[in-house]
N, C-alpha and C. Protein backbone atom coordinates (compact mmCIF):
# COMPACT_ATOMS: atom_id res chain seq x y z
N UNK A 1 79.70 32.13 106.98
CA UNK A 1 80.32 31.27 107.98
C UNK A 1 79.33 30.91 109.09
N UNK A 2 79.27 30.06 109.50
CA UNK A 2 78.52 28.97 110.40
C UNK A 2 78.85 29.52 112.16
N UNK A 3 77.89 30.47 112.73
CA UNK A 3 78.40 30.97 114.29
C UNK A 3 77.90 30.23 115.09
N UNK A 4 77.31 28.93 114.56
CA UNK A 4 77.45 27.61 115.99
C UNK A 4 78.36 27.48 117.18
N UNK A 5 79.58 27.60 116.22
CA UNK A 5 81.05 27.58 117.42
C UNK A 5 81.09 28.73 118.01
N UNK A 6 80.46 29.72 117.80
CA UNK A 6 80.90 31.01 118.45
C UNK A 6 79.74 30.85 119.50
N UNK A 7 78.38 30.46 119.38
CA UNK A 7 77.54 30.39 119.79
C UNK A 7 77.79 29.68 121.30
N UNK A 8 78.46 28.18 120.77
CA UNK A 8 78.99 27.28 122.06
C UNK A 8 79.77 27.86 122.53
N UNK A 9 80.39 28.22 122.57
CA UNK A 9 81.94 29.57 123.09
C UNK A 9 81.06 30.54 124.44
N UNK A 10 79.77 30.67 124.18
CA UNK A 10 79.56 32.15 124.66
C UNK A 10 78.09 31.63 126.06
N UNK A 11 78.14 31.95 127.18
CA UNK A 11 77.06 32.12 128.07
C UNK A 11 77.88 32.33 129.06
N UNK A 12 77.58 32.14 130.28
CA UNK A 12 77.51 32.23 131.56
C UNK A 12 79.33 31.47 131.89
N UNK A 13 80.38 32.40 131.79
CA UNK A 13 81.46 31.93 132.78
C UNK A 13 82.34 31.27 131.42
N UNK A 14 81.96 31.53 130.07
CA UNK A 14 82.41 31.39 128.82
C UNK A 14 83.61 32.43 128.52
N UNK A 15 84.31 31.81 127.30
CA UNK A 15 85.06 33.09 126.35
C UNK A 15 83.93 34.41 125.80
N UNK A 16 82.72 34.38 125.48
CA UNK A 16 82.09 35.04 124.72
C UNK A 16 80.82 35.69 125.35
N UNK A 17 80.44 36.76 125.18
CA UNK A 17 79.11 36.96 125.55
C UNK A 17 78.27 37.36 124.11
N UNK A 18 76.76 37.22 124.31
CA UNK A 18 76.18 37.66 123.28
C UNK A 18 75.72 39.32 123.36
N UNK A 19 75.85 39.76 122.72
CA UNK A 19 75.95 40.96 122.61
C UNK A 19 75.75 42.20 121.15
N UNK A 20 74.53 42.56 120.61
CA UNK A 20 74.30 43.51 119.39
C UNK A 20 75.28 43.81 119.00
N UNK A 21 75.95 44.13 117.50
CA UNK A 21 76.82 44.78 117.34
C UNK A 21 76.54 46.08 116.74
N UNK A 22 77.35 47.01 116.89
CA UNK A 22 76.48 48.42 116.40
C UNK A 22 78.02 48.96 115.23
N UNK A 23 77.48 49.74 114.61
CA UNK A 23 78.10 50.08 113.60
C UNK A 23 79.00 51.12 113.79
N UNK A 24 78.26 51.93 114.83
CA UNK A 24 79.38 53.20 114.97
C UNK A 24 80.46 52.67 115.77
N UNK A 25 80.45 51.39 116.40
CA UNK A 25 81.86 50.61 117.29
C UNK A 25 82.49 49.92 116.02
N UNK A 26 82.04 49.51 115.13
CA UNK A 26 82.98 48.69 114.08
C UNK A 26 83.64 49.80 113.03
N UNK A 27 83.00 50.51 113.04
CA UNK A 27 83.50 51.66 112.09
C UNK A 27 84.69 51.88 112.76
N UNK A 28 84.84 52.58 114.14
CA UNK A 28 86.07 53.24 115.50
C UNK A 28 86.98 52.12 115.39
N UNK A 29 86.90 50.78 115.30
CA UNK A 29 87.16 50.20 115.45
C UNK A 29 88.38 49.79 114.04
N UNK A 30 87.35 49.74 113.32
CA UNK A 30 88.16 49.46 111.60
C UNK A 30 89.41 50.30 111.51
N UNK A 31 89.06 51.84 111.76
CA UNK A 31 89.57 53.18 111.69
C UNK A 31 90.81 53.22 112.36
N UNK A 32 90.53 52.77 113.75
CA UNK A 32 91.45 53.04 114.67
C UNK A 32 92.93 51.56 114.41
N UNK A 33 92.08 51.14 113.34
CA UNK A 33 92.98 49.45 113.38
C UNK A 33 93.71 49.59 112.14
N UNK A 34 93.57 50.20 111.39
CA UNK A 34 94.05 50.73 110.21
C UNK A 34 95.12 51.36 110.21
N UNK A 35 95.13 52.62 111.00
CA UNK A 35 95.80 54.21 111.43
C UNK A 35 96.78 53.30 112.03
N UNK A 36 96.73 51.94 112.91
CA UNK A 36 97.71 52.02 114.00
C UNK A 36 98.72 50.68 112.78
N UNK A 37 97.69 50.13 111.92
CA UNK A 37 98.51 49.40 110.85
C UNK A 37 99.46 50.03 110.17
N UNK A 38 98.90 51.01 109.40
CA UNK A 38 99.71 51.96 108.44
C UNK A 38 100.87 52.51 109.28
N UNK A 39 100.68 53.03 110.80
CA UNK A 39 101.58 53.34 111.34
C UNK A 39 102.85 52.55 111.60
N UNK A 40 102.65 51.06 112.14
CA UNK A 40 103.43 50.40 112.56
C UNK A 40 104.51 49.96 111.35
N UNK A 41 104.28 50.64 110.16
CA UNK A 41 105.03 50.11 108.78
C UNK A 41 105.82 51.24 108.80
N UNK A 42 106.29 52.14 109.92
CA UNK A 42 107.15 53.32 109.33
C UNK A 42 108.30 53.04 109.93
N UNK A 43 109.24 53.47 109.10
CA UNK A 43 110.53 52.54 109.08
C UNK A 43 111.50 53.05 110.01
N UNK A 44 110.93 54.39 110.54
CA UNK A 44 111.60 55.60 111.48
C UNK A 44 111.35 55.24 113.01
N UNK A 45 110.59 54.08 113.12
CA UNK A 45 110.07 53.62 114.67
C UNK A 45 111.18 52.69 115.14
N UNK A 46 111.61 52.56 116.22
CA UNK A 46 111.90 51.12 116.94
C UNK A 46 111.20 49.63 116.57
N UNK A 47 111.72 48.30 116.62
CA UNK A 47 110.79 47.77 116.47
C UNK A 47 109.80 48.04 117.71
N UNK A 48 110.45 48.05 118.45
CA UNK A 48 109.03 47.52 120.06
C UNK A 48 108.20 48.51 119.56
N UNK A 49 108.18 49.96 118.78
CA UNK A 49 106.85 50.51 118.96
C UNK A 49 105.95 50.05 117.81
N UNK A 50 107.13 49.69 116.31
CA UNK A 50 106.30 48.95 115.45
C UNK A 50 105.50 47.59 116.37
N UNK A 51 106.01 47.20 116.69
CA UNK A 51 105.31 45.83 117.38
C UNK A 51 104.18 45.96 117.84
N UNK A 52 104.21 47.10 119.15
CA UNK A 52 103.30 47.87 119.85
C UNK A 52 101.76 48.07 118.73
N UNK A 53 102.29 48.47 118.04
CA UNK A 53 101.57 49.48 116.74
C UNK A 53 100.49 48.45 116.05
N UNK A 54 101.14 47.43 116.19
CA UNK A 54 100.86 46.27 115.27
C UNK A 54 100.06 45.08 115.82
N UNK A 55 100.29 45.42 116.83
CA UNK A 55 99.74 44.22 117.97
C UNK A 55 97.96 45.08 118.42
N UNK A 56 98.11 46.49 118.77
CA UNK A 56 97.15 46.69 118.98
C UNK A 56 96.18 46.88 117.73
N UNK A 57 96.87 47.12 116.73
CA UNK A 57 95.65 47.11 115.08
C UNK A 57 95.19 45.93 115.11
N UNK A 58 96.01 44.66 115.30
CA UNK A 58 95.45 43.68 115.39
C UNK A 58 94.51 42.95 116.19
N UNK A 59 94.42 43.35 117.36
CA UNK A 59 93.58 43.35 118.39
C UNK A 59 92.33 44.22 117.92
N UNK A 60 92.27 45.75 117.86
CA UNK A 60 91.04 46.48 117.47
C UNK A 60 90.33 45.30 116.00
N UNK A 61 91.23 45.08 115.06
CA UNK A 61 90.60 44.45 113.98
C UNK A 61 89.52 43.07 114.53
N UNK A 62 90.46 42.41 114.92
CA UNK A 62 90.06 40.97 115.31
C UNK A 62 88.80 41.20 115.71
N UNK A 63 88.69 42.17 117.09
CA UNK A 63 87.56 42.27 117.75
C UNK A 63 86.38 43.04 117.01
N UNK A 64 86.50 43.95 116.03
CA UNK A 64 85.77 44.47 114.94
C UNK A 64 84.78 43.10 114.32
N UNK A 65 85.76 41.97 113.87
CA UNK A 65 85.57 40.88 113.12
C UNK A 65 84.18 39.97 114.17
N UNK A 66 84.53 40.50 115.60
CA UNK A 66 84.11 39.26 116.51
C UNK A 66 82.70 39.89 117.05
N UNK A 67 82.99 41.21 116.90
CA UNK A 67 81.35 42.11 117.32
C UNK A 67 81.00 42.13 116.14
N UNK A 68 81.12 41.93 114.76
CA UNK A 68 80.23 42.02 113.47
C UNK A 68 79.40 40.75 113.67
N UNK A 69 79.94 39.60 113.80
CA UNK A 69 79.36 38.71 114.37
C UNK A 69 78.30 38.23 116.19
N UNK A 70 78.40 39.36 116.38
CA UNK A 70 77.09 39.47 117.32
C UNK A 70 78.14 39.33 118.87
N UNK A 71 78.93 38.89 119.25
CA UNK A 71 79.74 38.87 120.20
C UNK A 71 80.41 39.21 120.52
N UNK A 72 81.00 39.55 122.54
CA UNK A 72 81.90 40.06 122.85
C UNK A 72 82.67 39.11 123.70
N UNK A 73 83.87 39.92 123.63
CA UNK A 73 84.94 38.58 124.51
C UNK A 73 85.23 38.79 125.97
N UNK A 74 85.36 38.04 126.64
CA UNK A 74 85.30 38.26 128.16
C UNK A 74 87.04 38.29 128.59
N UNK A 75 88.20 37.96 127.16
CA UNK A 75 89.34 38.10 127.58
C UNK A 75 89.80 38.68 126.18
N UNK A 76 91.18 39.09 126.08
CA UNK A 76 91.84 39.51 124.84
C UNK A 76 92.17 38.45 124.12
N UNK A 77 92.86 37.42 124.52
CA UNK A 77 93.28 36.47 123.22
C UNK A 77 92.63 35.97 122.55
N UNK A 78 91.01 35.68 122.88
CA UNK A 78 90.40 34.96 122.65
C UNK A 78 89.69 35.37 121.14
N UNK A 79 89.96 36.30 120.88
CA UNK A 79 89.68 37.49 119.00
C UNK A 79 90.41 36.70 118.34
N UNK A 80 91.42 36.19 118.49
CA UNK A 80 92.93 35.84 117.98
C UNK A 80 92.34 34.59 117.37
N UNK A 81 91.64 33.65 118.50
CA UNK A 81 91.40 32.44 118.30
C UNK A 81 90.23 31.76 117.66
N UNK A 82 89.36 32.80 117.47
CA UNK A 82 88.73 32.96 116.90
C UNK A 82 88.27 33.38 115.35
N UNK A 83 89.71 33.61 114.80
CA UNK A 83 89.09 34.21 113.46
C UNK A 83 88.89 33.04 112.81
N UNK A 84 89.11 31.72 112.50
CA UNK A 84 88.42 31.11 112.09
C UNK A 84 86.91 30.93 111.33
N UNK A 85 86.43 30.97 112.86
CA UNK A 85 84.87 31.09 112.40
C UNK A 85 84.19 32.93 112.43
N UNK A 86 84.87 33.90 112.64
CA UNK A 86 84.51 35.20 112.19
C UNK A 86 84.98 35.48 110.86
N UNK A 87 86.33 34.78 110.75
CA UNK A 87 86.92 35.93 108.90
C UNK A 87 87.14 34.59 107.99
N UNK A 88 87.36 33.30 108.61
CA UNK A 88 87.77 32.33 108.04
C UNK A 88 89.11 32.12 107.47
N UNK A 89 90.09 32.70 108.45
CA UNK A 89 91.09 32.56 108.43
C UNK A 89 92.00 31.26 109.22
N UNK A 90 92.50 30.77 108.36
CA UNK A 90 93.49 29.91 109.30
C UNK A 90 94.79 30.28 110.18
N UNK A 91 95.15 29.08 110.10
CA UNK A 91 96.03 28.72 111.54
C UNK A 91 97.34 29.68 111.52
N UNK A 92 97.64 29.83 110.11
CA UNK A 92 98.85 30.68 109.81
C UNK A 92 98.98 32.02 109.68
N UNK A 93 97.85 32.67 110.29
CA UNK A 93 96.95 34.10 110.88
C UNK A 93 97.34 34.19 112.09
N UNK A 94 95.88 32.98 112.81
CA UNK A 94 95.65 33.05 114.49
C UNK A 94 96.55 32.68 114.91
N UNK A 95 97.73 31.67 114.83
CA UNK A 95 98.76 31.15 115.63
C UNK A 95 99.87 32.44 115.81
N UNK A 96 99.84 33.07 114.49
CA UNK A 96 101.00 34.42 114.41
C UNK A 96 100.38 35.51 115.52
N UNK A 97 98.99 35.86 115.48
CA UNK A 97 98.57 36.54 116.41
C UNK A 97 98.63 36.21 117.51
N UNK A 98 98.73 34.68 117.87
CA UNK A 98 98.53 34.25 119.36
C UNK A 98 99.70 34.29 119.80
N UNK A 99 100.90 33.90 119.37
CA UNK A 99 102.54 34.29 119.58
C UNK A 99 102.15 35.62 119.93
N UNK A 100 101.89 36.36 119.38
CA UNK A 100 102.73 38.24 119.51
C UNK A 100 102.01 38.54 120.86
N UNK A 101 100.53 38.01 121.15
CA UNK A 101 99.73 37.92 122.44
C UNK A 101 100.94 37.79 123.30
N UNK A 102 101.35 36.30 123.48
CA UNK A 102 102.12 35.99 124.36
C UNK A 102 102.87 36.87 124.94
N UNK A 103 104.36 37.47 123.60
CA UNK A 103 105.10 38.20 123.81
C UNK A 103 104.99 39.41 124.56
N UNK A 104 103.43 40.01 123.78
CA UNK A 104 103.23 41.14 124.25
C UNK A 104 102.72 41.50 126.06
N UNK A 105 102.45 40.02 126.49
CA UNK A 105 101.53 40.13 127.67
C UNK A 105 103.44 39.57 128.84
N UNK A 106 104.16 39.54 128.22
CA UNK A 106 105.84 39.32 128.75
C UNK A 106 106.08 40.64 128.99
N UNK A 107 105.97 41.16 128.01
CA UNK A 107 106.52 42.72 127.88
C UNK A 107 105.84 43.45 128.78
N UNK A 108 104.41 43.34 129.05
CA UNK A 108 103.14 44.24 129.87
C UNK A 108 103.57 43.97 130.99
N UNK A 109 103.73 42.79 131.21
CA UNK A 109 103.54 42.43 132.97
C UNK A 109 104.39 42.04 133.35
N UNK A 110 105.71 41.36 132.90
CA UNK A 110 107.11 40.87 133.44
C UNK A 110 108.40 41.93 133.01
N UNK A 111 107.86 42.82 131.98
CA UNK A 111 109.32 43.72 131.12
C UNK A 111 109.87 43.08 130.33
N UNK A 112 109.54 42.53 129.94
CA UNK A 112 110.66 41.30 129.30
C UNK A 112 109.94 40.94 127.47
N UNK A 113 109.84 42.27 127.38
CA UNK A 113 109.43 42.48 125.76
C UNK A 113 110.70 41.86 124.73
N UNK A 114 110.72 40.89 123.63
CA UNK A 114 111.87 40.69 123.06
C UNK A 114 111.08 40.53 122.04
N UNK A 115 111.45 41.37 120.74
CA UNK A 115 111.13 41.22 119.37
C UNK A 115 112.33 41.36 118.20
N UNK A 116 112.07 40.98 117.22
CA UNK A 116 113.09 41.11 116.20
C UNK A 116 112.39 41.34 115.03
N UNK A 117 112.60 41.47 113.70
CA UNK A 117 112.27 42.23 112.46
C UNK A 117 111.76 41.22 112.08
N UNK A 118 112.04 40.17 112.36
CA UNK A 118 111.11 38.92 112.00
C UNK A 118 109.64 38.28 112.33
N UNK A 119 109.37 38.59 113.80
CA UNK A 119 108.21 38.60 114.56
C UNK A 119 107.56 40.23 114.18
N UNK A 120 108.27 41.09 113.61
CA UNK A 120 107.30 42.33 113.78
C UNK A 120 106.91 42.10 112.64
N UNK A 121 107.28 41.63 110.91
CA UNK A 121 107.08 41.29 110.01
C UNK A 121 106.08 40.30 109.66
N UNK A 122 105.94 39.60 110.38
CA UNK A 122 104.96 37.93 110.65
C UNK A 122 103.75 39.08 110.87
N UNK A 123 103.78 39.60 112.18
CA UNK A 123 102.50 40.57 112.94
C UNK A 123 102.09 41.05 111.89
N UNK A 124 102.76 42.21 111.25
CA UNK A 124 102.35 43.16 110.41
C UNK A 124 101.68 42.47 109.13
N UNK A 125 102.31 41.36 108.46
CA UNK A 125 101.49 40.60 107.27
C UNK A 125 99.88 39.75 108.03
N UNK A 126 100.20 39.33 108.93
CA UNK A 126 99.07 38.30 109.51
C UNK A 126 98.10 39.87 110.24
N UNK A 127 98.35 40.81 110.26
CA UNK A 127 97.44 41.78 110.49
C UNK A 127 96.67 42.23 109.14
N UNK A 128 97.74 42.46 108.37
CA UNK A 128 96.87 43.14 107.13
C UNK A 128 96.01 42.01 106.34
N UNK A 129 96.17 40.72 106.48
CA UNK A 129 95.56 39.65 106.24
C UNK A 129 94.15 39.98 106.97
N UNK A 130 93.90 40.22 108.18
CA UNK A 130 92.79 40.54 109.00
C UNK A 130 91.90 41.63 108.63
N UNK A 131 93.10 42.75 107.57
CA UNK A 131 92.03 43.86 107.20
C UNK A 131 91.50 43.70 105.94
N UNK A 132 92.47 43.01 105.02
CA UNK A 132 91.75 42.49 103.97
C UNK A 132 90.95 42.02 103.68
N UNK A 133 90.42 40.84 104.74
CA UNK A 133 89.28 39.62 105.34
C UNK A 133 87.93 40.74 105.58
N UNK A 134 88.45 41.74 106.30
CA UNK A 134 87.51 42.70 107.32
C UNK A 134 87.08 43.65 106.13
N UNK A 135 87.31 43.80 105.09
CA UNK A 135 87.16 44.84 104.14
C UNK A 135 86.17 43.94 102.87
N UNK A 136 86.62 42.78 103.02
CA UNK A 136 85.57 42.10 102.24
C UNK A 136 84.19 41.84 102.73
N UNK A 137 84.05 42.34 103.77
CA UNK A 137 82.58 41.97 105.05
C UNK A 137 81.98 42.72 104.12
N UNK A 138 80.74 42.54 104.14
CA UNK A 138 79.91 43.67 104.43
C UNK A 138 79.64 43.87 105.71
N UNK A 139 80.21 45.08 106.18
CA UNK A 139 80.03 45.43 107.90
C UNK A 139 78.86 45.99 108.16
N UNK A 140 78.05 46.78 107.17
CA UNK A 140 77.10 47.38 106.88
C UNK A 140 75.76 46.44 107.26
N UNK A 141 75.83 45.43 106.86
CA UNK A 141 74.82 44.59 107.50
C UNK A 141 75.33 43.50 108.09
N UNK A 142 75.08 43.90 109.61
CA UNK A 142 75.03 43.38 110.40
C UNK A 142 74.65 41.89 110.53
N UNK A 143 74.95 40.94 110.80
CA UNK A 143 74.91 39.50 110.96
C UNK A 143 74.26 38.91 112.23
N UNK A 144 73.68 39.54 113.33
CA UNK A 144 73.50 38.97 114.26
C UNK A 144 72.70 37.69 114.51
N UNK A 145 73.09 36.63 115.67
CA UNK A 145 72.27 35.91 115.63
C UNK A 145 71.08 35.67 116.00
N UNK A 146 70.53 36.92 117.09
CA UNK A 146 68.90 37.16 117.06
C UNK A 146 68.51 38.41 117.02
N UNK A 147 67.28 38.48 117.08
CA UNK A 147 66.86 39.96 116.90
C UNK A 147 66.88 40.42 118.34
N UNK A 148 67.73 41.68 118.57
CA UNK A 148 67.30 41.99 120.02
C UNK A 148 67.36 43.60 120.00
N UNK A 149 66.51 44.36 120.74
CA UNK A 149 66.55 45.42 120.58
C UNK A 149 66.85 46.52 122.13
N UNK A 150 67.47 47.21 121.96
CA UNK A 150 68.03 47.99 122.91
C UNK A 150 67.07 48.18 123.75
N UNK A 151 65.41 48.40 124.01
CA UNK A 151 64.81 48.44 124.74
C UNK A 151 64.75 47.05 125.39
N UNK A 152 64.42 45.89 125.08
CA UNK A 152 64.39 44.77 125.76
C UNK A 152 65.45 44.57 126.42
N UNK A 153 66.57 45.11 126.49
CA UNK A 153 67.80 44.74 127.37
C UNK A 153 67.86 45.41 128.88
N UNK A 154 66.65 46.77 128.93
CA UNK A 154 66.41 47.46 129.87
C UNK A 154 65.29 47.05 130.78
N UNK A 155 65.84 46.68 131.90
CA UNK A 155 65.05 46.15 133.14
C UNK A 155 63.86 46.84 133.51
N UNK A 156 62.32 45.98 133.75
CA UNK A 156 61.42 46.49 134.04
C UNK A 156 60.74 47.72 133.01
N UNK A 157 61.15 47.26 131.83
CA UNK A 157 60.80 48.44 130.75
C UNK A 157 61.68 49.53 130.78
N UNK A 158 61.88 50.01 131.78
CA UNK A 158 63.01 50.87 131.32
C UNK A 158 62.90 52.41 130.23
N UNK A 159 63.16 53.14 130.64
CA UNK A 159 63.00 54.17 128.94
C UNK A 159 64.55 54.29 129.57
N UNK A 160 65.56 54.62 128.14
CA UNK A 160 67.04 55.19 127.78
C UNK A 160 66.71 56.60 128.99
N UNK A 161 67.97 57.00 129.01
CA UNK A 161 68.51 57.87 129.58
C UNK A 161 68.20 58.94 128.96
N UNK A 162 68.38 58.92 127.49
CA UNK A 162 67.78 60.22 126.78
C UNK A 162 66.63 60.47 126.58
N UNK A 163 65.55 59.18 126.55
CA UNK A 163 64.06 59.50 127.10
C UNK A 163 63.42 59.45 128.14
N UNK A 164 64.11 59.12 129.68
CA UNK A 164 63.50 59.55 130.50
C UNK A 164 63.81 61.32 131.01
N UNK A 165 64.89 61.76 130.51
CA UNK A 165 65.53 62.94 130.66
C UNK A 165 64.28 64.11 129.55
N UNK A 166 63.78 63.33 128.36
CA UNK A 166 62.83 64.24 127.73
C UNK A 166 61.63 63.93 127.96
N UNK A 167 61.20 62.95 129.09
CA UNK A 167 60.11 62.93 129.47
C UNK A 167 59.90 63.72 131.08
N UNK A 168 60.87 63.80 131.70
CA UNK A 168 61.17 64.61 132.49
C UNK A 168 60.34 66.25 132.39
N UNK A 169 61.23 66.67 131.43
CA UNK A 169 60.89 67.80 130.41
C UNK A 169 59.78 68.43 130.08
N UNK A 170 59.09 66.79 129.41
CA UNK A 170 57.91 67.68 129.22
C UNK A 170 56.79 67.64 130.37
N UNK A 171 56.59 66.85 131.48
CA UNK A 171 56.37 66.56 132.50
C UNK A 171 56.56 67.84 133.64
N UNK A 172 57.74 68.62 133.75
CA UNK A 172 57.75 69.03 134.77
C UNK A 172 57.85 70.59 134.67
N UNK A 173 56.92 71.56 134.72
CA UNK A 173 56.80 72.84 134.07
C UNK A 173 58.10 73.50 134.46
N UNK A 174 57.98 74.50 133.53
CA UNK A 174 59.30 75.20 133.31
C UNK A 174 58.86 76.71 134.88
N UNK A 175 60.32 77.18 135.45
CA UNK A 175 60.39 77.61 136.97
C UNK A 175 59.85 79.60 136.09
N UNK A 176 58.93 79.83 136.68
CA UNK A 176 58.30 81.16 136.29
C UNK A 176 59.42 82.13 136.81
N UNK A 177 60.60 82.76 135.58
CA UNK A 177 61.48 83.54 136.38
C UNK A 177 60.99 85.34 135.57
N UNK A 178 59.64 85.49 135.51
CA UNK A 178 59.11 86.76 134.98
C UNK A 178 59.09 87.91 136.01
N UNK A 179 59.22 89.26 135.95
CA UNK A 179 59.27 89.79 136.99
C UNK A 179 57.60 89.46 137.72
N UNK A 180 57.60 90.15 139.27
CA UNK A 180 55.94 90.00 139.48
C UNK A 180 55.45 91.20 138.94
N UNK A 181 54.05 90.37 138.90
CA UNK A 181 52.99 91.56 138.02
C UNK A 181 52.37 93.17 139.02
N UNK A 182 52.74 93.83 138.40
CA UNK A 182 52.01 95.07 139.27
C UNK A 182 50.61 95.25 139.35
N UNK A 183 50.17 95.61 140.47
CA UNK A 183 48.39 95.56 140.87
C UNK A 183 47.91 96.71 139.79
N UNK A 184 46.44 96.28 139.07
CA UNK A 184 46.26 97.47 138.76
C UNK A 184 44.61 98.10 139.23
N UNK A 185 44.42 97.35 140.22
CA UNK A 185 43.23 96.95 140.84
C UNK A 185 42.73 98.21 141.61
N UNK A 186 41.38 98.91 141.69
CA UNK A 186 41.23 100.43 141.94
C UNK A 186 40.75 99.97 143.58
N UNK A 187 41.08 98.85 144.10
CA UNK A 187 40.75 98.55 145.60
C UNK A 187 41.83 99.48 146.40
N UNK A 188 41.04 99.84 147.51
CA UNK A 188 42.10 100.50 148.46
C UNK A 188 43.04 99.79 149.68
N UNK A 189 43.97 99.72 149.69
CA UNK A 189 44.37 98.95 150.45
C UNK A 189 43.98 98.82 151.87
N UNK A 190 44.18 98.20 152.83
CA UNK A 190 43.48 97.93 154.16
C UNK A 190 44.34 98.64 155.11
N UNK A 191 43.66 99.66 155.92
CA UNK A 191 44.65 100.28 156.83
C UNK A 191 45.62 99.32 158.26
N UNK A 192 46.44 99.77 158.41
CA UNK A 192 46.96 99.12 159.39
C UNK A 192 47.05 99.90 161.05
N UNK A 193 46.87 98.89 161.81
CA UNK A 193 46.79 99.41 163.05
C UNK A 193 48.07 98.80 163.78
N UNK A 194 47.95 100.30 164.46
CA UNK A 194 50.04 100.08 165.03
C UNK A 194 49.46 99.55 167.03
N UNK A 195 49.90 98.76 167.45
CA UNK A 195 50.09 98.37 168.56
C UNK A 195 50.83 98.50 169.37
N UNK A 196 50.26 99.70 170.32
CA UNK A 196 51.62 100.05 171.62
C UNK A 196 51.98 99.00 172.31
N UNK A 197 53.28 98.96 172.69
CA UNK A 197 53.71 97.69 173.74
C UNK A 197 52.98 97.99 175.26
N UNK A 198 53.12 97.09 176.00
CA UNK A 198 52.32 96.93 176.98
C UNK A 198 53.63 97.60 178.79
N UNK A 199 53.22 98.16 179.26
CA UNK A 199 53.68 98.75 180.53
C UNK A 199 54.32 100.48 180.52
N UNK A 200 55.11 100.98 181.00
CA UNK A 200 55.66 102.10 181.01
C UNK A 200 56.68 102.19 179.89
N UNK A 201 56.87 103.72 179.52
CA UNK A 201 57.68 103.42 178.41
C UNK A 201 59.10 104.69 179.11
N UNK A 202 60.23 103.94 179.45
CA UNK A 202 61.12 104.72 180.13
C UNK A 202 61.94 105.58 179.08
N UNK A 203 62.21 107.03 179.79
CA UNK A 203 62.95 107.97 179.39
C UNK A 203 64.01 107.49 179.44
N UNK A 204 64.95 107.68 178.70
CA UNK A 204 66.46 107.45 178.79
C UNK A 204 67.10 108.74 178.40
């Protein structure tokens, strides 16, 4: 798929930033979008928590889909609107995801959550649609659109946190906590001379 559009999407005050994607976040990501899929299908829940359940797998997925592709989003819906040009999914995906957005951002911030077996059903198919898409990736290799490497992102050269901490280390000698050494030296020590104080010294 062609990340031109994602490309125009993304700089300064955009939906998108550019941004490496790393593997151990898409993995957490896949994992955690899965667990909350499989969950939201148990028949022992309310809908609102299936919904709940379902809305956020779909969200972790989407955004899985949107950092495999080298970018991050500067808002939530914007994963939704996007799968297009990340999974190549159409309208009868993103539009189902962008509804449950809505609903769900009613429910967050006004109370006014309203779902039925019908909207949690739509979610739950137009989600697993997203993992199916996401399972055909190869996530494993990475897609980005330039080469950039974690040192160049660090100002003024920069060393990581974990190598200035082991350069530290070897840099700064270790604190001598040995007992002290006993003399064994056949010198005699230097006598000392005691100094009377100066005037009368009263009886009491």
């Amino acid at each position: 798929m062609d990340n031109s559009a994602l490309k125009n999407l993304s700089g300064p005050g955009k939906s998108l930033k550019a941004e490496p994607p790393d593997n151990a976040e898409l993995a957490g990501l896949m994992r955690t979008g899965s667990m909350r899929l499989r969950d939201a299908q148990s028949p022992t829940l309310a809908l609102e928590s299936q919904f709940d359940l379902a809305y956020n797998a779909a969200h972790a997925l989407c955004l899985a889909a949107l950092r495999h592709k080298g970018y991050r989003p500067s808002n939530r819906f914007i994963v939704f609107q996007v799968l297009p040009h990340t999974l190549g999914l159409g309208p009868e995906v993103w539009r189902v995801l962008d509804k449950c957005h809505n609903t769900r951002n009613l429910g967050e911030y006004e109370g006014m959550l309203d779902v039925n077996a019908r909207l949690v059903s739509d979610l739950i198919s137009a989600t697993q649609r997203v993992l199916d898409a996401l399972n055909a990736q190869p996530l494993s290799d990475v897609n980005y659109h330039g080469p950039v490497s974690v040192r160049d992102d660090l100002p003024g050269g920069l060393m990581a946190k974990g190598e200035q901490h082991s350069n530290k280390m070897t840099k700064k000698p270790k604190k001598d906590n040995s007992p002290p050494k006993t003399s064994t030296s056949d010198r005699p020590n230097p006598p000392t001379t005691y100094v009377a104080p100066r005037g009368k010294i009263k009886n009491k």
